[in-house]
PDB file of N, CA and C in Angstrom:
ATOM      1  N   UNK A   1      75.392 127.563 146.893  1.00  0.00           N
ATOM      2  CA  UNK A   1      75.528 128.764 146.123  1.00  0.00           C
ATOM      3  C   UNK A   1      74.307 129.622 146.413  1.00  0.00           C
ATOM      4  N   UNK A   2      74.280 130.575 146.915  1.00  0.00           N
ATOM      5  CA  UNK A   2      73.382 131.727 147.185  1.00  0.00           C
ATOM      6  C   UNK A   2      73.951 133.152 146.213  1.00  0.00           C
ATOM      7  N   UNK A   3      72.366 133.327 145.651  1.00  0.00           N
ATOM      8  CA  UNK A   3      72.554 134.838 144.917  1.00  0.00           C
ATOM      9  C   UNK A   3      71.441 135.821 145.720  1.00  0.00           C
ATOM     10  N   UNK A   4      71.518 135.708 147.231  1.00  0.00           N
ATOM     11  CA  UNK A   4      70.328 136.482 147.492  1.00  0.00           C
ATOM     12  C   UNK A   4      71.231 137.905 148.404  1.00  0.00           C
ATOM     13  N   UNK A   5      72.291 137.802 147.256  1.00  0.00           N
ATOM     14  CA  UNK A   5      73.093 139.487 147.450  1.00  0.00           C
ATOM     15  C   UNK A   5      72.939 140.860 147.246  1.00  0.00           C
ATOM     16  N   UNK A   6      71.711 140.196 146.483  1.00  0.00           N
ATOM     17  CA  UNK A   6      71.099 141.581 145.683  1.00  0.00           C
ATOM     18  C   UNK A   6      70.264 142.514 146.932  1.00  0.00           C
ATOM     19  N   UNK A   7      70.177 143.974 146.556  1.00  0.00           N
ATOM     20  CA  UNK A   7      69.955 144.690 147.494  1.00  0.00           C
ATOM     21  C   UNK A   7      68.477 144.944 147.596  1.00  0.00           C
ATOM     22  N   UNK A   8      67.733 144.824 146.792  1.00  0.00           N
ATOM     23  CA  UNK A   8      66.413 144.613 146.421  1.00  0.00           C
ATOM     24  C   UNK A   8      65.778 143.733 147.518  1.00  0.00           C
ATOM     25  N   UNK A   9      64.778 144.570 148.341  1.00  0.00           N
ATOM     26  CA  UNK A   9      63.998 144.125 149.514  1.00  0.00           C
ATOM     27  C   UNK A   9      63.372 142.974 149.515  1.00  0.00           C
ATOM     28  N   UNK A  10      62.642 143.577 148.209  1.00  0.00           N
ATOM     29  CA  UNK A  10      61.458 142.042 147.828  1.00  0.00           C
ATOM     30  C   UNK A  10      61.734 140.970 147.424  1.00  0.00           C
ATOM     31  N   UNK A  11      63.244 140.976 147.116  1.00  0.00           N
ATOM     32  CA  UNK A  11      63.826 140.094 146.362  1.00  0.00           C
ATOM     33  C   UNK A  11      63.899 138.949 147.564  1.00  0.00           C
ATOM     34  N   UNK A  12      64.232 139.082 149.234  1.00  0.00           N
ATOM     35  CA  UNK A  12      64.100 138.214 149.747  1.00  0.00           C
ATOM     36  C   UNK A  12      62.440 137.651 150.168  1.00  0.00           C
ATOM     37  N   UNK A  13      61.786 138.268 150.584  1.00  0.00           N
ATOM     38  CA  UNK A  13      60.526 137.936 150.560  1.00  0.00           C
ATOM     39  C   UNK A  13      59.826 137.212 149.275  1.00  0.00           C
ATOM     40  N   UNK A  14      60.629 137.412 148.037  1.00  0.00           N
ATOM     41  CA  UNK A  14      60.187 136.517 146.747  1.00  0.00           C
ATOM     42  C   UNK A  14      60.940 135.198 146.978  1.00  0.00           C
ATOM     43  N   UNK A  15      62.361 135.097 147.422  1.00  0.00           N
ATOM     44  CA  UNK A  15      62.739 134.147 147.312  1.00  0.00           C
ATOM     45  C   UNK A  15      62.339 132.954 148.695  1.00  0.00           C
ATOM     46  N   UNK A  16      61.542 133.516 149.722  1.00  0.00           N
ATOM     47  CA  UNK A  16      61.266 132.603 151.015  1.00  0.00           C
ATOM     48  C   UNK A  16      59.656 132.174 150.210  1.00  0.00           C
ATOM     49  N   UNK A  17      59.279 132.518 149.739  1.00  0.00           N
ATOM     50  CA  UNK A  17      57.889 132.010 148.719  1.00  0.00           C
ATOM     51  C   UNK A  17      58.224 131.529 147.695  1.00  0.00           C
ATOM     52  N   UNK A  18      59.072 131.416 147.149  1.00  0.00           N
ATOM     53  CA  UNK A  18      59.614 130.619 146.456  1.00  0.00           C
ATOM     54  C   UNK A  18      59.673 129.090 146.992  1.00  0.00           C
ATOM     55  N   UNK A  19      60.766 129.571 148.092  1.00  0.00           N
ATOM     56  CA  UNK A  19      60.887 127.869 148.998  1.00  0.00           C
ATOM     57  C   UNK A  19      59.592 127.415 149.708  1.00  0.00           C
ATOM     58  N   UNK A  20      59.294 128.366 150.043  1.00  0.00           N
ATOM     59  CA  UNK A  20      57.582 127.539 150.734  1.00  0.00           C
ATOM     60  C   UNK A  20      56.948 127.119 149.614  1.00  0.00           C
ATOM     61  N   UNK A  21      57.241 127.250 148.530  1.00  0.00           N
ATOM     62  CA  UNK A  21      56.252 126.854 147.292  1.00  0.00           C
ATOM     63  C   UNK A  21      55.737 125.646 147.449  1.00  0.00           C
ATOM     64  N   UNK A  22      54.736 124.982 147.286  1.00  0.00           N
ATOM     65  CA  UNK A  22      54.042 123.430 146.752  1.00  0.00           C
ATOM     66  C   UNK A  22      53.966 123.475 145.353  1.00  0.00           C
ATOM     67  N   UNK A  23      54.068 122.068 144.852  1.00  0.00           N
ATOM     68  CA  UNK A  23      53.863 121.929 142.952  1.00  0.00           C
ATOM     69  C   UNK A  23      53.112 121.044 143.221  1.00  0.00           C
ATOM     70  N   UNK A  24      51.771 121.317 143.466  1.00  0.00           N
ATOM     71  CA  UNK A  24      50.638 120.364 143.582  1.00  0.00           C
ATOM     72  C   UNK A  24      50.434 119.625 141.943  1.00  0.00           C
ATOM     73  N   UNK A  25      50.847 120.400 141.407  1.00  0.00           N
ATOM     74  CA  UNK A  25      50.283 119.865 139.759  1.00  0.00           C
ATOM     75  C   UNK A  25      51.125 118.306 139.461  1.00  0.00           C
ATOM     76  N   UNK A  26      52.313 118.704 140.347  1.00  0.00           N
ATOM     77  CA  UNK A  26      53.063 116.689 140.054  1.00  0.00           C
ATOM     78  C   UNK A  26      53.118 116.492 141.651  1.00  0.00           C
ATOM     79  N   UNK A  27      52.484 117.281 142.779  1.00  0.00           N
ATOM     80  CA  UNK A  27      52.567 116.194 143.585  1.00  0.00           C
ATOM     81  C   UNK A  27      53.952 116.749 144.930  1.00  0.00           C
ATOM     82  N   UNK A  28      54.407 117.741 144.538  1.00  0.00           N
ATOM     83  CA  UNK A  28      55.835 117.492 144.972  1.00  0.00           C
ATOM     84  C   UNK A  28      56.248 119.077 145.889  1.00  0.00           C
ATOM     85  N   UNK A  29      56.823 118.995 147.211  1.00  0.00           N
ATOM     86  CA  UNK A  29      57.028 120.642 147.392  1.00  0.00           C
ATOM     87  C   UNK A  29      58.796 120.539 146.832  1.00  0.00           C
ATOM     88  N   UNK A  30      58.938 121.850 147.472  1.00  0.00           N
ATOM     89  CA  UNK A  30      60.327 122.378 146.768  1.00  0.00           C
ATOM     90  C   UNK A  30      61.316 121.564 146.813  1.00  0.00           C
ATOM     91  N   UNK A  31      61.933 121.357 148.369  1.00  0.00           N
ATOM     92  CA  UNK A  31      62.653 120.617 148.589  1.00  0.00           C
ATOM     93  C   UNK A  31      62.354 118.463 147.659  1.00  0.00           C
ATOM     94  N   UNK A  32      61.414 118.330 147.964  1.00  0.00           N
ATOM     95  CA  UNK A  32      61.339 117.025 147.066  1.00  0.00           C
ATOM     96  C   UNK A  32      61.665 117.289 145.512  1.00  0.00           C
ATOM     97  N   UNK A  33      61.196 118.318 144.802  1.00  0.00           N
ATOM     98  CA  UNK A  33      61.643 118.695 143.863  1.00  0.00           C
ATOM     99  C   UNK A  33      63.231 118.961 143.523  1.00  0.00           C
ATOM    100  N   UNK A  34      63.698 119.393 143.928  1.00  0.00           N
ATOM    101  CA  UNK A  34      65.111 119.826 144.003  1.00  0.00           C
ATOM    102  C   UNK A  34      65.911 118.707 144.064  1.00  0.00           C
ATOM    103  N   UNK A  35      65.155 117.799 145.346  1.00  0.00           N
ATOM    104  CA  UNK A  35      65.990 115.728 145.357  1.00  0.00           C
ATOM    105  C   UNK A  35      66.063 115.251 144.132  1.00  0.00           C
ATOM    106  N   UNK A  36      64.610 115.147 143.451  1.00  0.00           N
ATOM    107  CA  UNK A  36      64.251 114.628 142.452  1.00  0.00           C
ATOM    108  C   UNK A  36      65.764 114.873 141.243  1.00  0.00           C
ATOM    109  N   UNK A  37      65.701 116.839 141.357  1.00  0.00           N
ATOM    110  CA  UNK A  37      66.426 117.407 139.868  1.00  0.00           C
ATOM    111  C   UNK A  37      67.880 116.564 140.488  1.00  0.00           C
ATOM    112  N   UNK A  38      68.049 116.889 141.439  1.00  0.00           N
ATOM    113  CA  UNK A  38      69.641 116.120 142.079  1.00  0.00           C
ATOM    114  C   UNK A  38      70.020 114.954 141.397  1.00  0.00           C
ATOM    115  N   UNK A  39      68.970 113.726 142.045  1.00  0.00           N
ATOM    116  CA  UNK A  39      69.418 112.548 141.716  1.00  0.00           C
ATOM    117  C   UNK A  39      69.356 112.390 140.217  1.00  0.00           C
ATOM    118  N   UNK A  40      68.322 113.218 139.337  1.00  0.00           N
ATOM    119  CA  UNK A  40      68.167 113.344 138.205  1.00  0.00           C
ATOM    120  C   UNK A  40      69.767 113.783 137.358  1.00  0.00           C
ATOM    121  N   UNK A  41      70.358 114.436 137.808  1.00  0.00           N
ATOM    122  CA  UNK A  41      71.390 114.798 137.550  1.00  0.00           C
ATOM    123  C   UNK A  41      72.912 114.176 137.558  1.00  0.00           C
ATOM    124  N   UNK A  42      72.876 113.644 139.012  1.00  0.00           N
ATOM    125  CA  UNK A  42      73.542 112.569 139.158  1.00  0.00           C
ATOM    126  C   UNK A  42      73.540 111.071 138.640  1.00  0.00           C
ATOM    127  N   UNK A  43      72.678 110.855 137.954  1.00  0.00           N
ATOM    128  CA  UNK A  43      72.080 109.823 137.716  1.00  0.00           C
ATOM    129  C   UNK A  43      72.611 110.209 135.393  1.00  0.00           C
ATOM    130  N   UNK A  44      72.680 111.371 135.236  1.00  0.00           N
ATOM    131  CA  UNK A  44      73.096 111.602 134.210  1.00  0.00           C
ATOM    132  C   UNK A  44      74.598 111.520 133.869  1.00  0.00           C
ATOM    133  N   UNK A  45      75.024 112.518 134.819  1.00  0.00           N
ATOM    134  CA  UNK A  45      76.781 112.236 135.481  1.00  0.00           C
ATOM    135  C   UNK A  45      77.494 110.791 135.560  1.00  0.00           C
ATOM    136  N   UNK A  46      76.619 109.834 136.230  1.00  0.00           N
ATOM    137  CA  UNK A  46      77.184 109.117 135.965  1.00  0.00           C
ATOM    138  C   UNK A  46      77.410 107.932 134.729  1.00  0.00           C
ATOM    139  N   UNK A  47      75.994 108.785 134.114  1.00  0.00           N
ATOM    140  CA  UNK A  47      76.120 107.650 132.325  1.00  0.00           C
ATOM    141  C   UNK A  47      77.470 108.587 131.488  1.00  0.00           C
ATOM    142  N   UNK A  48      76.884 109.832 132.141  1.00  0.00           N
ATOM    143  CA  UNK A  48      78.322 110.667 131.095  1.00  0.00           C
ATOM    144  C   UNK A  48      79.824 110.256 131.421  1.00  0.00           C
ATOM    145  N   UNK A  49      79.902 109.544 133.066  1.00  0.00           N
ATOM    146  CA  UNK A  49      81.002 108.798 133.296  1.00  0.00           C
ATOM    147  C   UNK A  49      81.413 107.611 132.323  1.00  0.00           C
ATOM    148  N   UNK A  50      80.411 106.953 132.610  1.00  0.00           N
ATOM    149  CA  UNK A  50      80.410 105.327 131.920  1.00  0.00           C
ATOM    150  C   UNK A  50      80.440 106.002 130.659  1.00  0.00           C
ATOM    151  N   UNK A  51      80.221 106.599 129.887  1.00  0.00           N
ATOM    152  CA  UNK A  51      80.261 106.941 128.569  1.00  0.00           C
ATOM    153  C   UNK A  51      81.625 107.212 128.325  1.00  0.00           C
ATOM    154  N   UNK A  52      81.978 108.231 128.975  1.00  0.00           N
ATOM    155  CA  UNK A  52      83.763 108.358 128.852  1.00  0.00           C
ATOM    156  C   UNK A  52      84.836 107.156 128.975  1.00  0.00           C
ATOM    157  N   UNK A  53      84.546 106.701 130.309  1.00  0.00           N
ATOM    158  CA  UNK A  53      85.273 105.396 130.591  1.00  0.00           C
ATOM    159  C   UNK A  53      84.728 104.630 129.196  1.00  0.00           C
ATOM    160  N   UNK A  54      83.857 103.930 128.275  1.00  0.00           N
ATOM    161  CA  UNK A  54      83.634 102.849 127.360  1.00  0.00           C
ATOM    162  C   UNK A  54      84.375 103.591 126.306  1.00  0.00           C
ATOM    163  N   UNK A  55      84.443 104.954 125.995  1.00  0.00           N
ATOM    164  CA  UNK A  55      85.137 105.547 125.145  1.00  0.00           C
ATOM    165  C   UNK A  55      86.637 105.614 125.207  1.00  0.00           C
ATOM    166  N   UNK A  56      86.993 105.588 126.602  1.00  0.00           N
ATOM    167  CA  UNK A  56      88.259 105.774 126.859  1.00  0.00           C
ATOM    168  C   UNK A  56      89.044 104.066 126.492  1.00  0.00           C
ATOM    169  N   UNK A  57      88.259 102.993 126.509  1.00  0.00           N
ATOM    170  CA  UNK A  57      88.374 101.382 126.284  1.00  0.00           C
ATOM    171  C   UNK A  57      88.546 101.275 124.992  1.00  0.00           C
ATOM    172  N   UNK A  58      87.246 101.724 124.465  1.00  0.00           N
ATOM    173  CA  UNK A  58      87.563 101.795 122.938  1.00  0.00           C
ATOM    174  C   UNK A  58      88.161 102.522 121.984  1.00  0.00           C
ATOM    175  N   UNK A  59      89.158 103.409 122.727  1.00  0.00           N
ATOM    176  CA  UNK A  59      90.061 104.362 122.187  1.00  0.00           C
ATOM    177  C   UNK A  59      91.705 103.130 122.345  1.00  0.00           C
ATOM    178  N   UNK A  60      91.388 102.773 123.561  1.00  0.00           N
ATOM    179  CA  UNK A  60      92.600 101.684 123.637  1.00  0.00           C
ATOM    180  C   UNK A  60      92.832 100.197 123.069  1.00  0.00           C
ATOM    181  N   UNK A  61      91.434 100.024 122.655  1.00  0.00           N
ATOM    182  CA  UNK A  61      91.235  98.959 121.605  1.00  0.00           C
ATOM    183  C   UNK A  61      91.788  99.134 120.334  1.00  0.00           C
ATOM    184  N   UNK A  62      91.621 100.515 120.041  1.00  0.00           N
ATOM    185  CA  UNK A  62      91.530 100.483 118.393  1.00  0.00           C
ATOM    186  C   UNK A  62      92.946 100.695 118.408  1.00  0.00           C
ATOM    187  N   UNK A  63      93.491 101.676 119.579  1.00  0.00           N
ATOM    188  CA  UNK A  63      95.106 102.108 119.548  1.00  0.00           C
ATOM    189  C   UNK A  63      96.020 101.035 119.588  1.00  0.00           C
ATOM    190  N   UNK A  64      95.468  99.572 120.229  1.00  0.00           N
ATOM    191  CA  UNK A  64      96.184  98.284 120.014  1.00  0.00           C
ATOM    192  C   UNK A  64      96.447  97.102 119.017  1.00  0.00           C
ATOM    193  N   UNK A  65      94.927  97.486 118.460  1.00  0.00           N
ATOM    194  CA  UNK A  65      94.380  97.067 116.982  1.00  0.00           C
ATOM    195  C   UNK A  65      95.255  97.587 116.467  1.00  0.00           C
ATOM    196  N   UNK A  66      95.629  98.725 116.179  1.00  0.00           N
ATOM    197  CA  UNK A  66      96.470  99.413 115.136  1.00  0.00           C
ATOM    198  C   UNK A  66      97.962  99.568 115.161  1.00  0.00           C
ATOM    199  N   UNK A  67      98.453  99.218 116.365  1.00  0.00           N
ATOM    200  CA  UNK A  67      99.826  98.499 117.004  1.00  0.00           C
ATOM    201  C   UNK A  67     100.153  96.993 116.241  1.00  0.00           C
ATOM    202  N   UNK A  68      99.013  96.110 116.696  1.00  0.00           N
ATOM    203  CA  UNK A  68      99.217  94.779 116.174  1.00  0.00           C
ATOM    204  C   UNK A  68      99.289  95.298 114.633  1.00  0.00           C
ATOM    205  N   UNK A  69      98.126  96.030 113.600  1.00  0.00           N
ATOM    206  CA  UNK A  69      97.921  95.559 112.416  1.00  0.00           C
ATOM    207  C   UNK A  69      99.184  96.275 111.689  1.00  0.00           C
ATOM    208  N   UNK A  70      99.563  97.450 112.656  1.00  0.00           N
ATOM    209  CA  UNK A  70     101.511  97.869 111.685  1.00  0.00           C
ATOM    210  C   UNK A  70     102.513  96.838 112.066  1.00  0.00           C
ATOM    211  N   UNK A  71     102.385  96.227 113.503  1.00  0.00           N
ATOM    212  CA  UNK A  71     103.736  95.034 112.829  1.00  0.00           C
ATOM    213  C   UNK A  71     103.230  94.231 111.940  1.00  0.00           C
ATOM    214  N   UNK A  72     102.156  93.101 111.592  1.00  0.00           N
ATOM    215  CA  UNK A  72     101.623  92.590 110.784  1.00  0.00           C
ATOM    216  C   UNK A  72     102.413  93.148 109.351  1.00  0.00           C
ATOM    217  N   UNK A  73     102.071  94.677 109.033  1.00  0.00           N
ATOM    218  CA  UNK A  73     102.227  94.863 107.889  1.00  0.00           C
ATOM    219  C   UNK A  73     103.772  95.034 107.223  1.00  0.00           C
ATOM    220  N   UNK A  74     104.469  95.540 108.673  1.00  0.00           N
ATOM    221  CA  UNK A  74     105.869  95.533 108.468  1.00  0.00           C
ATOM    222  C   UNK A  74     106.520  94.207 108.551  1.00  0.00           C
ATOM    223  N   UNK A  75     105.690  93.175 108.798  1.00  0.00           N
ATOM    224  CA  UNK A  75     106.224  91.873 108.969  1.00  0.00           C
ATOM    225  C   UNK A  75     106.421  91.090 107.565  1.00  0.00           C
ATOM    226  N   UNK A  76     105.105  91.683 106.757  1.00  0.00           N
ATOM    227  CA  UNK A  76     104.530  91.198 105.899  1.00  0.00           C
ATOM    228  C   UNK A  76     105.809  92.159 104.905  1.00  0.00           C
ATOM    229  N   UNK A  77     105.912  93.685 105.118  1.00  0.00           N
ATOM    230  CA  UNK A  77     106.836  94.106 104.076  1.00  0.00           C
ATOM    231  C   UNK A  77     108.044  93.355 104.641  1.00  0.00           C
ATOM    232  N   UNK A  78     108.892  92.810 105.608  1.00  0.00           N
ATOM    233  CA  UNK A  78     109.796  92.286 105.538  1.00  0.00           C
ATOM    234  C   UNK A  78     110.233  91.058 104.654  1.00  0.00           C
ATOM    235  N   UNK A  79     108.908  90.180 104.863  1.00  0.00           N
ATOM    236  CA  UNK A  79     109.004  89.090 104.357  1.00  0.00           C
ATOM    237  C   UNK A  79     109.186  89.294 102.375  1.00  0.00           C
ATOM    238  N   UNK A  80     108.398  90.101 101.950  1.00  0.00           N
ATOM    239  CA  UNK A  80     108.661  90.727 100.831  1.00  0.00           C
ATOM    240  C   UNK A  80     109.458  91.202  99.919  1.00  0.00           C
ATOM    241  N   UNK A  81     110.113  91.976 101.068  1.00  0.00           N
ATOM    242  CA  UNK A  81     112.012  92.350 101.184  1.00  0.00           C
ATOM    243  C   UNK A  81     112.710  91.162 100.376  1.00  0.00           C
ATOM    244  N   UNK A  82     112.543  90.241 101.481  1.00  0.00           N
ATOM    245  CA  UNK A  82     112.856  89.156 101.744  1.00  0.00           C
ATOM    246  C   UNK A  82     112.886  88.370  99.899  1.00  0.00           C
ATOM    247  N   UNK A  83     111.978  88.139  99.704  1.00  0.00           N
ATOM    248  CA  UNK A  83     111.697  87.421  98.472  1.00  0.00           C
ATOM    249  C   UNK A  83     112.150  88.522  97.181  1.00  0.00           C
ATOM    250  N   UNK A  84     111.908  89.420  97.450  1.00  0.00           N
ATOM    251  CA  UNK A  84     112.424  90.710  96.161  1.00  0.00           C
ATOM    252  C   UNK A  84     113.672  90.039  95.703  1.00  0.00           C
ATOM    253  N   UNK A  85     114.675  90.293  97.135  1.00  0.00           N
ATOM    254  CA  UNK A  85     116.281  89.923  97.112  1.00  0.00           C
ATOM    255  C   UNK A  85     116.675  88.457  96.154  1.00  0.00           C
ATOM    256  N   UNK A  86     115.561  87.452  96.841  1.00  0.00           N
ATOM    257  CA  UNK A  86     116.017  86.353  96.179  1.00  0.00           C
ATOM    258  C   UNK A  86     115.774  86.223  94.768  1.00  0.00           C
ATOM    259  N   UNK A  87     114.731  86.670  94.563  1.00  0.00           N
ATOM    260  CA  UNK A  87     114.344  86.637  92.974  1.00  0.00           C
ATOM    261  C   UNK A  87     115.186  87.754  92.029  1.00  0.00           C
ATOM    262  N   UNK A  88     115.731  88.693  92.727  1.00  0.00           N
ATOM    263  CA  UNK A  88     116.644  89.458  92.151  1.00  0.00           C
ATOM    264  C   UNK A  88     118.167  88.779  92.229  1.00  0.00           C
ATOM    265  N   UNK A  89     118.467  87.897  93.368  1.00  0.00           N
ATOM    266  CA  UNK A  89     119.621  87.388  92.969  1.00  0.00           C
ATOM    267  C   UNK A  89     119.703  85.738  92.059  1.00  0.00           C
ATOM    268  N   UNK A  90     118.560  85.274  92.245  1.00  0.00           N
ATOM    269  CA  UNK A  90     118.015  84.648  91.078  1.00  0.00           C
ATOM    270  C   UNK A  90     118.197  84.940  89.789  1.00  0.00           C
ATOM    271  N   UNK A  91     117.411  86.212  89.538  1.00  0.00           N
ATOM    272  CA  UNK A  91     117.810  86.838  87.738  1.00  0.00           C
ATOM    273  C   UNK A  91     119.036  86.678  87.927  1.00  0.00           C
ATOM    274  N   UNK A  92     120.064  87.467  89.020  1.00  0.00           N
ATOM    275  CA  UNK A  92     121.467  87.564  88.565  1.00  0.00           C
ATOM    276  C   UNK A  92     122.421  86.472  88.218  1.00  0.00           C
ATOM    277  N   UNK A  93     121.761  85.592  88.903  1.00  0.00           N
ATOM    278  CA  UNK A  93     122.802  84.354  88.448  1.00  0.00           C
ATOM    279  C   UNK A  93     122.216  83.296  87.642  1.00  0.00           C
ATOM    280  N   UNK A  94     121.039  83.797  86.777  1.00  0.00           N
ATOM    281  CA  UNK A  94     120.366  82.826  85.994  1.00  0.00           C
ATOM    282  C   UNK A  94     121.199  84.002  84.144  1.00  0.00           C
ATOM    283  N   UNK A  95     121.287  85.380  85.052  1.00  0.00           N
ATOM    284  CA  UNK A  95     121.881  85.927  83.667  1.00  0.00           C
ATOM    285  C   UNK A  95     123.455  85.736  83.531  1.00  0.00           C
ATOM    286  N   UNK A  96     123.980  85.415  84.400  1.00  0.00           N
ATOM    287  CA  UNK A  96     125.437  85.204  84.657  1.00  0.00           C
ATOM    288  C   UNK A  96     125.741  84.043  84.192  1.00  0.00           C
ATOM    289  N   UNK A  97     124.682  82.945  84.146  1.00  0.00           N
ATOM    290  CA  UNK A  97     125.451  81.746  83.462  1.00  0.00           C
ATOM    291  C   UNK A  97     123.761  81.362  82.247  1.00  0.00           C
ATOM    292  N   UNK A  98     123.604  81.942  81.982  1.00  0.00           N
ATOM    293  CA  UNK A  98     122.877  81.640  80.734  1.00  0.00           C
ATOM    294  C   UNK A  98     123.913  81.603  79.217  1.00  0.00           C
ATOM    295  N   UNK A  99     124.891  81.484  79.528  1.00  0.00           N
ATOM    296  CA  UNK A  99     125.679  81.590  78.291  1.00  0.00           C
ATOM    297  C   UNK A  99     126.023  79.922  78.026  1.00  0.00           C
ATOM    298  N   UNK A 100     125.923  79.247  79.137  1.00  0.00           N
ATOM    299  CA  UNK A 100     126.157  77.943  79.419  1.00  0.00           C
ATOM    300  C   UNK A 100     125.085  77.266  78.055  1.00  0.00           C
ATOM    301  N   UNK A 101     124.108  77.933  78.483  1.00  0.00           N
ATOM    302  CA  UNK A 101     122.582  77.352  77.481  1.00  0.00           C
ATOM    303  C   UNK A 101     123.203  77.358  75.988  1.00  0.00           C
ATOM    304  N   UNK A 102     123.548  78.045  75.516  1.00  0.00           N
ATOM    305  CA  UNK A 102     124.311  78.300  74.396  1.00  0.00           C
ATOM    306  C   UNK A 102     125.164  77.447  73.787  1.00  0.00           C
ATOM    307  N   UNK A 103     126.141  77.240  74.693  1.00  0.00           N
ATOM    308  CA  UNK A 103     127.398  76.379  74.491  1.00  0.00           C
ATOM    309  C   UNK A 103     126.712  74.924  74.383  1.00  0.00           C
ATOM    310  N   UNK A 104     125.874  74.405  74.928  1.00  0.00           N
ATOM    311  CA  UNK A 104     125.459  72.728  75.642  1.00  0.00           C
ATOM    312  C   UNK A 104     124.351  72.941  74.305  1.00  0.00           C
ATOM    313  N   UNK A 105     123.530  74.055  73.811  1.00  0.00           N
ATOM    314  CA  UNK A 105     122.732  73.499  72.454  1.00  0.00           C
ATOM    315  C   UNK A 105     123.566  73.329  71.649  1.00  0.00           C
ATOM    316  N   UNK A 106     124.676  73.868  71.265  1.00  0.00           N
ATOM    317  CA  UNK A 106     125.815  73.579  70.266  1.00  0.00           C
ATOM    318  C   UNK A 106     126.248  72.465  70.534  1.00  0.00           C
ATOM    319  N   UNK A 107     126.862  71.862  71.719  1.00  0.00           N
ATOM    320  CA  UNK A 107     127.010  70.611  71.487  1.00  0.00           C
ATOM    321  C   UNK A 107     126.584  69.592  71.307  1.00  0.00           C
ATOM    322  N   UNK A 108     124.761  69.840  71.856  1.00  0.00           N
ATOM    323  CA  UNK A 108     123.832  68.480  71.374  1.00  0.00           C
ATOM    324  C   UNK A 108     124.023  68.763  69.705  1.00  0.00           C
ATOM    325  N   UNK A 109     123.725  69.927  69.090  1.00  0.00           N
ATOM    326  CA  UNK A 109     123.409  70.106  67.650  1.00  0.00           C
ATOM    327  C   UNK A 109     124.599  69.162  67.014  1.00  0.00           C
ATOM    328  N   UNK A 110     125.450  69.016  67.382  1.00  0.00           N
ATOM    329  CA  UNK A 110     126.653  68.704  66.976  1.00  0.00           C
ATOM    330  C   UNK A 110     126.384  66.835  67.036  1.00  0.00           C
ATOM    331  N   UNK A 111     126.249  66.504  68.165  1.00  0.00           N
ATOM    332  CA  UNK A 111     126.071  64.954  69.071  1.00  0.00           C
ATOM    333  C   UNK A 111     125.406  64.820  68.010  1.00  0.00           C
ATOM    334  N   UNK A 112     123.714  65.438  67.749  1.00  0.00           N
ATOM    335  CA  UNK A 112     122.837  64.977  67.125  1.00  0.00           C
ATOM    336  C   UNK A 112     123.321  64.473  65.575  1.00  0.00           C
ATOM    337  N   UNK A 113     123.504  65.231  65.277  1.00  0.00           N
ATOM    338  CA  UNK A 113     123.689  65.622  63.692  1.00  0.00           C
ATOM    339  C   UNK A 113     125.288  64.946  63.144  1.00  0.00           C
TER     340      UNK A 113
END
């Protein structure tokens, strides 16, 4: 990428002193500098990779977690279902012949007495 489009004279003569520059203060001229920001960069890129990819794992963890824990729960309301029915057809046929109870104390009262 070059911006040295500009029509401004000095602007190239600023920018070739630019690149001849030295950064004695860490040691380093332009071009080593520039490696440095590179690999520096790349070297970020690729944690921001690995960061996505561990995110993208643990997005599919939890999305499977939460697969397993709704059948679990629909398993669990089935089974529920399940027992409602019986204990409801339980009452029904414990009220359907509870009249029996009735008749059989009358006849012990009777046996007894």
């Amino acid at each position: 990428m070059s911006f040295n489009s500009c029509s401004v004279s000095s602007y190239s003569s600023l920018s070739d002193k630019i690149l001849n520059t030295n950064f004695p203060a860490i040691g380093l001229n332009k071009e080593q500098l520039l490696e440095r920001t590179l690999m520096s960069l790349e070297s970020e890129r690729d944690d921001l990779v690995s960061t996505v990819s561990d995110l993208r794992q643990l997005i599919k963890r939890i999305s499977q977690q939460q697969e397993k824990e709704a059948l679990r729960k629909q398993k669990l309301h089935e089974e529920y279902q399940l027992q409602i029915e019986s204990l409801r057809l339980a009452l029904q046929v414990s009220e359907n012949h509870s009249g029996h109870f009735a008749t059989t104390t009358e006849f012990w009262k009777e046996f007894i007495n």
